[in-house]
C-alpha atoms as a PDB file:
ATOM      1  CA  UNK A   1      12.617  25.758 -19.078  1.00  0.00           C
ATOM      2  CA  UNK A   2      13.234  25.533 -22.603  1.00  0.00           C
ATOM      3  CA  UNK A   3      10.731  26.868 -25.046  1.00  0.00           C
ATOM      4  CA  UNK A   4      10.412  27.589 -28.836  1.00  0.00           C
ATOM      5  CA  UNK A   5      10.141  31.088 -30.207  1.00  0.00           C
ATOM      6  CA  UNK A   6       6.663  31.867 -32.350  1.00  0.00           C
ATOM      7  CA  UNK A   7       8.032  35.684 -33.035  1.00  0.00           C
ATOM      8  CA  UNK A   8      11.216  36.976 -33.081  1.00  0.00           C
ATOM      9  CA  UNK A   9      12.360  38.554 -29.571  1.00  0.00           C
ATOM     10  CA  UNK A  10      14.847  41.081 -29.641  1.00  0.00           C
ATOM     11  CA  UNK A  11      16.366  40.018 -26.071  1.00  0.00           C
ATOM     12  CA  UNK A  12      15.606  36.097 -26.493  1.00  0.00           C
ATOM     13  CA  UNK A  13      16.102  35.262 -30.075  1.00  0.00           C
ATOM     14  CA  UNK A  14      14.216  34.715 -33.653  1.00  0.00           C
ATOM     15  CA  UNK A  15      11.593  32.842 -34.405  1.00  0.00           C
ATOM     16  CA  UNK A  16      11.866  29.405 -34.779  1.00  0.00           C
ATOM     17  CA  UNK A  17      14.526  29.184 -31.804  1.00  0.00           C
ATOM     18  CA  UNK A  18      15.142  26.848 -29.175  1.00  0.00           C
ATOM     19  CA  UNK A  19      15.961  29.053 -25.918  1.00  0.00           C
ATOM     20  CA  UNK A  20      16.435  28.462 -21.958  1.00  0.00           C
ATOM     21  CA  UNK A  21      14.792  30.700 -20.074  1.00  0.00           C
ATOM     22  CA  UNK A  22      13.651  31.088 -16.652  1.00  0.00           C
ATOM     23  CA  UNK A  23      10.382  29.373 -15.684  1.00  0.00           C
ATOM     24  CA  UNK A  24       8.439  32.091 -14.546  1.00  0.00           C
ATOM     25  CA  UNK A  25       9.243  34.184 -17.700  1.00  0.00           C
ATOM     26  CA  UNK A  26       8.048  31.059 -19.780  1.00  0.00           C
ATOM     27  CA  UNK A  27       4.898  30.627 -17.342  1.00  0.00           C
ATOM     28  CA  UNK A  28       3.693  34.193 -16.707  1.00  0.00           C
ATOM     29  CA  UNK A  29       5.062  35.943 -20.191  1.00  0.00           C
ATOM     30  CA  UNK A  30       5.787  34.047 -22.895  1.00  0.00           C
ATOM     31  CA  UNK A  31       3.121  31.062 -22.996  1.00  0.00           C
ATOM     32  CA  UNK A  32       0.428  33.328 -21.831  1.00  0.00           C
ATOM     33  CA  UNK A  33       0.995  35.890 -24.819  1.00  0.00           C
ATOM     34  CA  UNK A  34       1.539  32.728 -27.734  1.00  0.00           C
ATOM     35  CA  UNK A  35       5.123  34.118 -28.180  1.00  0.00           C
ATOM     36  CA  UNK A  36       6.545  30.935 -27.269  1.00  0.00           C
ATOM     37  CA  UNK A  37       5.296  27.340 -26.942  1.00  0.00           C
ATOM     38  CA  UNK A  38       6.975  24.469 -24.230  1.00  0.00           C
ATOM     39  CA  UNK A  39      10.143  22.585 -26.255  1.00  0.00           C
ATOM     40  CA  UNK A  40       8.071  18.892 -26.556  1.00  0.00           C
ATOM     41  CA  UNK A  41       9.702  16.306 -29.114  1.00  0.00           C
ATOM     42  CA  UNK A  42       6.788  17.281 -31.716  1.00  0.00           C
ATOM     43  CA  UNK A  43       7.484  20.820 -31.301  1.00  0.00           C
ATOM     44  CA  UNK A  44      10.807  20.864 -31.896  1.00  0.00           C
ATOM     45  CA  UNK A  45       9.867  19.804 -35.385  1.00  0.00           C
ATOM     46  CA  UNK A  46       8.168  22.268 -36.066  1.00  0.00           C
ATOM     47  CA  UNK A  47      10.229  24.815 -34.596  1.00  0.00           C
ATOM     48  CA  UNK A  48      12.880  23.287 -37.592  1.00  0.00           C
ATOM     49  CA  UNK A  49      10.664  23.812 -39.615  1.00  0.00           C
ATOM     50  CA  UNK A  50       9.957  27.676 -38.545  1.00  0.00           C
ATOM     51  CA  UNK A  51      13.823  27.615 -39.023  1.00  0.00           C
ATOM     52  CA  UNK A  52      13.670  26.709 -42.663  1.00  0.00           C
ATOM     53  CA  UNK A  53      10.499  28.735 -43.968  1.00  0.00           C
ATOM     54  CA  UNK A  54      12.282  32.197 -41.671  1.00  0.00           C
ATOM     55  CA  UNK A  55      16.270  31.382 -43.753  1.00  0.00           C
ATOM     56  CA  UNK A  56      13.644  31.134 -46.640  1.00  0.00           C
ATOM     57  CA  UNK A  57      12.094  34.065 -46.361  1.00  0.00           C
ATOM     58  CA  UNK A  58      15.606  35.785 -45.084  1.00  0.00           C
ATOM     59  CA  UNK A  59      17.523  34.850 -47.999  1.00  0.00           C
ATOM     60  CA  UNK A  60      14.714  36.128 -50.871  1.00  0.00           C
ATOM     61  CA  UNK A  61      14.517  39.802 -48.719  1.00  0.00           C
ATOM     62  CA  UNK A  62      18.165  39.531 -49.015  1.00  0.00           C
ATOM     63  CA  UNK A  63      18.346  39.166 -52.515  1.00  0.00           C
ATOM     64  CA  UNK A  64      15.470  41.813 -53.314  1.00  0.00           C
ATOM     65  CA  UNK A  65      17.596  44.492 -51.284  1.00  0.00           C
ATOM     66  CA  UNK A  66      20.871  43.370 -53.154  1.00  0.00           C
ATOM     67  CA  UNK A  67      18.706  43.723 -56.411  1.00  0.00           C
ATOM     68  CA  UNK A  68      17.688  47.039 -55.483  1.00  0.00           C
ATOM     69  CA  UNK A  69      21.392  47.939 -53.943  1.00  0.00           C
ATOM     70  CA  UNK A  70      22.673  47.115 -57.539  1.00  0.00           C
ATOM     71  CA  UNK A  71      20.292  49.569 -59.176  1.00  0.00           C
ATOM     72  CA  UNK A  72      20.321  52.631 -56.723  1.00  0.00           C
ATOM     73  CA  UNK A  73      24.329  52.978 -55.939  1.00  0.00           C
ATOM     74  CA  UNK A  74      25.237  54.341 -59.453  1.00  0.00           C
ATOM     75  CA  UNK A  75      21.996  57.159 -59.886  1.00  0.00           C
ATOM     76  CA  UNK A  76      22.364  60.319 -58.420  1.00  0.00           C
ATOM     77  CA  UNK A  77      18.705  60.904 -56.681  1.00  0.00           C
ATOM     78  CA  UNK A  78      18.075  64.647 -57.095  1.00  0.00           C
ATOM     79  CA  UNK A  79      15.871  66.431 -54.373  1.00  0.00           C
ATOM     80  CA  UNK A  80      14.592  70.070 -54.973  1.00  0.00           C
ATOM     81  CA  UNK A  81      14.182  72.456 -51.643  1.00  0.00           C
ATOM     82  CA  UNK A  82      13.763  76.202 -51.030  1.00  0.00           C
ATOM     83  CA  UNK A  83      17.022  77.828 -50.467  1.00  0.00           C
ATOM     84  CA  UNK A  84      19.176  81.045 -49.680  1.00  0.00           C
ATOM     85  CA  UNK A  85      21.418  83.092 -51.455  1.00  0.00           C
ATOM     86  CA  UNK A  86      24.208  81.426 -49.389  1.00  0.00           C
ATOM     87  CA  UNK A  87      23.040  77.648 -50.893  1.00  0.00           C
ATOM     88  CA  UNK A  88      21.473  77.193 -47.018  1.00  0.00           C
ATOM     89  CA  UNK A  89      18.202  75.034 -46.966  1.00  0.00           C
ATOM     90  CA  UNK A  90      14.998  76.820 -45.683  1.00  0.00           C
ATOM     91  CA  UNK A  91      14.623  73.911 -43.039  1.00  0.00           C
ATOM     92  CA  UNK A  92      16.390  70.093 -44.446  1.00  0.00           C
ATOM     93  CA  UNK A  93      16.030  67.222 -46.669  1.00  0.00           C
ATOM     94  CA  UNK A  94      14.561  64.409 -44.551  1.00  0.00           C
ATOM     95  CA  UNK A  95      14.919  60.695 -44.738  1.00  0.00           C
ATOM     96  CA  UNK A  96      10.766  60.619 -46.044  1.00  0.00           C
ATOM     97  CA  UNK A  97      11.905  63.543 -48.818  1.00  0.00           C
ATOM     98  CA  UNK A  98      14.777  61.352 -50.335  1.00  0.00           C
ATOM     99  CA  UNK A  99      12.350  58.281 -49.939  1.00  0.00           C
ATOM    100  CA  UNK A 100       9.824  60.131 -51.977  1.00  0.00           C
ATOM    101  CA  UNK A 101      12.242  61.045 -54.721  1.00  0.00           C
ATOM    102  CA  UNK A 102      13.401  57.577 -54.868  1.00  0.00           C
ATOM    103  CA  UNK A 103      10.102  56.178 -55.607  1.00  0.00           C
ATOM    104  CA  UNK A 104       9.865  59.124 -58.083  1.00  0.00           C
ATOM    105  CA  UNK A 105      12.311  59.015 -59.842  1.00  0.00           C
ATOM    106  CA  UNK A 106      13.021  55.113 -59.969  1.00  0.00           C
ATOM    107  CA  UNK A 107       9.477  53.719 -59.117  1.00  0.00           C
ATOM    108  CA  UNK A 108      11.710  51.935 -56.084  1.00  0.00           C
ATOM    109  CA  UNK A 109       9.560  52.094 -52.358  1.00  0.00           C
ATOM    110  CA  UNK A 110      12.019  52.626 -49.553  1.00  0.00           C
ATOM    111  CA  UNK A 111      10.833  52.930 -46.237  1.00  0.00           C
ATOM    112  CA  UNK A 112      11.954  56.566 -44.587  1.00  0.00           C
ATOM    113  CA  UNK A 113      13.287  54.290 -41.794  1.00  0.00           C
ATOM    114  CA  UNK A 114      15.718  52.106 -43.549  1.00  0.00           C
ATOM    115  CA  UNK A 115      17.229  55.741 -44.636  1.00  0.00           C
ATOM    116  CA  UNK A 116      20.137  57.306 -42.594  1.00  0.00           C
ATOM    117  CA  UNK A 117      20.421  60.464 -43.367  1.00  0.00           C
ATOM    118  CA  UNK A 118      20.855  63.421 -40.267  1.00  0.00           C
ATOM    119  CA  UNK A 119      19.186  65.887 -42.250  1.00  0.00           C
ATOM    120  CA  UNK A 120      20.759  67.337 -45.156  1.00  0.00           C
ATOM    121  CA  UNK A 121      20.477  71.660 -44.883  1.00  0.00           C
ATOM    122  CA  UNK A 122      23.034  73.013 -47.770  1.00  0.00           C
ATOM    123  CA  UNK A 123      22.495  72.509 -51.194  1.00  0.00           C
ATOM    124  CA  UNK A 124      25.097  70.062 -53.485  1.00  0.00           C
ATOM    125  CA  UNK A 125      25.762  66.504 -53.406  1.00  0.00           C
ATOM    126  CA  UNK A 126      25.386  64.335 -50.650  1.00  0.00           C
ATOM    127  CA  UNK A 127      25.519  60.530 -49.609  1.00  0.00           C
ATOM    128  CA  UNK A 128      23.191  58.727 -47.425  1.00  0.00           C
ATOM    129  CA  UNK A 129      22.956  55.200 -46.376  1.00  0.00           C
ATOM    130  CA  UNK A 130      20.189  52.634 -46.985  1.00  0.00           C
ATOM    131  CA  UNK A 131      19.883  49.690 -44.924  1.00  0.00           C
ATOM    132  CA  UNK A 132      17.113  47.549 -46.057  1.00  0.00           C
ATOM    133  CA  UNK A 133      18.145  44.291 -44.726  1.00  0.00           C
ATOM    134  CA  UNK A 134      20.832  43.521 -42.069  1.00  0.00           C
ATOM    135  CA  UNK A 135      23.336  42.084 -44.444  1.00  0.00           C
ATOM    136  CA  UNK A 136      22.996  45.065 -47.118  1.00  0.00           C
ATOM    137  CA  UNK A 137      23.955  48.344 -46.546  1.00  0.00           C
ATOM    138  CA  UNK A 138      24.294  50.857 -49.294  1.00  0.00           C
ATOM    139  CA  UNK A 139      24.707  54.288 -50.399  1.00  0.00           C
ATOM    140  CA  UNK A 140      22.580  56.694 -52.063  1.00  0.00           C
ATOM    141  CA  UNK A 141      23.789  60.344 -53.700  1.00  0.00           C
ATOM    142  CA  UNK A 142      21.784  63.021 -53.539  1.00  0.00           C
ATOM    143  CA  UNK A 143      21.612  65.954 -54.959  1.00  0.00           C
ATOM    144  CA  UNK A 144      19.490  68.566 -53.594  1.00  0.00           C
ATOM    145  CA  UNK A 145      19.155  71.465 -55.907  1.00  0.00           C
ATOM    146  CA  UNK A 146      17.066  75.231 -55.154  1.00  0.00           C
ATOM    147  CA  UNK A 147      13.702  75.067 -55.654  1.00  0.00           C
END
């Protein structure tokens, strides 16, 4: 049965998308919770235009996380934590600490989930990786510095 996407589906497909997919998934899963509609001629219209308004809306979070890419990679984002004598962190800098210093320090909101890092536990520079949209990926130095 073919049927158009209303959300996007990480095992089917995006919204907006025109899939084939077994009738009693259609009839007893997807229709029943709205995440799909049946592929008539007037819905296939309007799943082109679900198409459009999603590479819209795609293409403007791309270029806000290029925009932010461009201003993050050259600062050095410095992150205070309690340390030994030995330059050993008293626990580790975490992906919501370096998200909290970013909107500190640039007045830039990251979500602590778009942030890579494994836990940082020795003092000195370090790089992390953003990914705020699938397309851009970027890196972020830290500096974490005694407290």
């Amino acid at each position: 049965m073919k049927v158009i996407l209303r959300s996007d589906l990480a095992e089917l497909g995006k919204r907006g998308d025109i899939v084939d997919v077994a009738d009693g998934h259609a009839r007893n899963y997807l229709l029943p919770k709205g995440l799909a509609i049946t592929a008539s001629d007037g819905a296939i219209e309007q799943a082109a235009k679900m198409r459009r308004s999603r590479d819209q809306r795609d293409a403007q979070a791309r270029d806000a996380a290029r925009t932010i890419a461009s201003t993050l990679v050259p600062k050095t984002i410095t992150v205070t934590a309690k340390a030994g004598p030995e330059g050993k962190l008293f626990g580790s800098v975490t992906a919501t600490d370096i998200a909290a210093a970013v909107l500190e320090q640039t007045g830039i909101e990251i979500d602590r989930r778009d942030i890579e890092a494994d836990g940082i536990k020795t003092l000195g520079q370090h790089q992390v990786t953003a990914s705020l949209h699938h397309d851009v990926s970027f890196p972020i130095s830290i500096e974490v510095q005694a407290a």
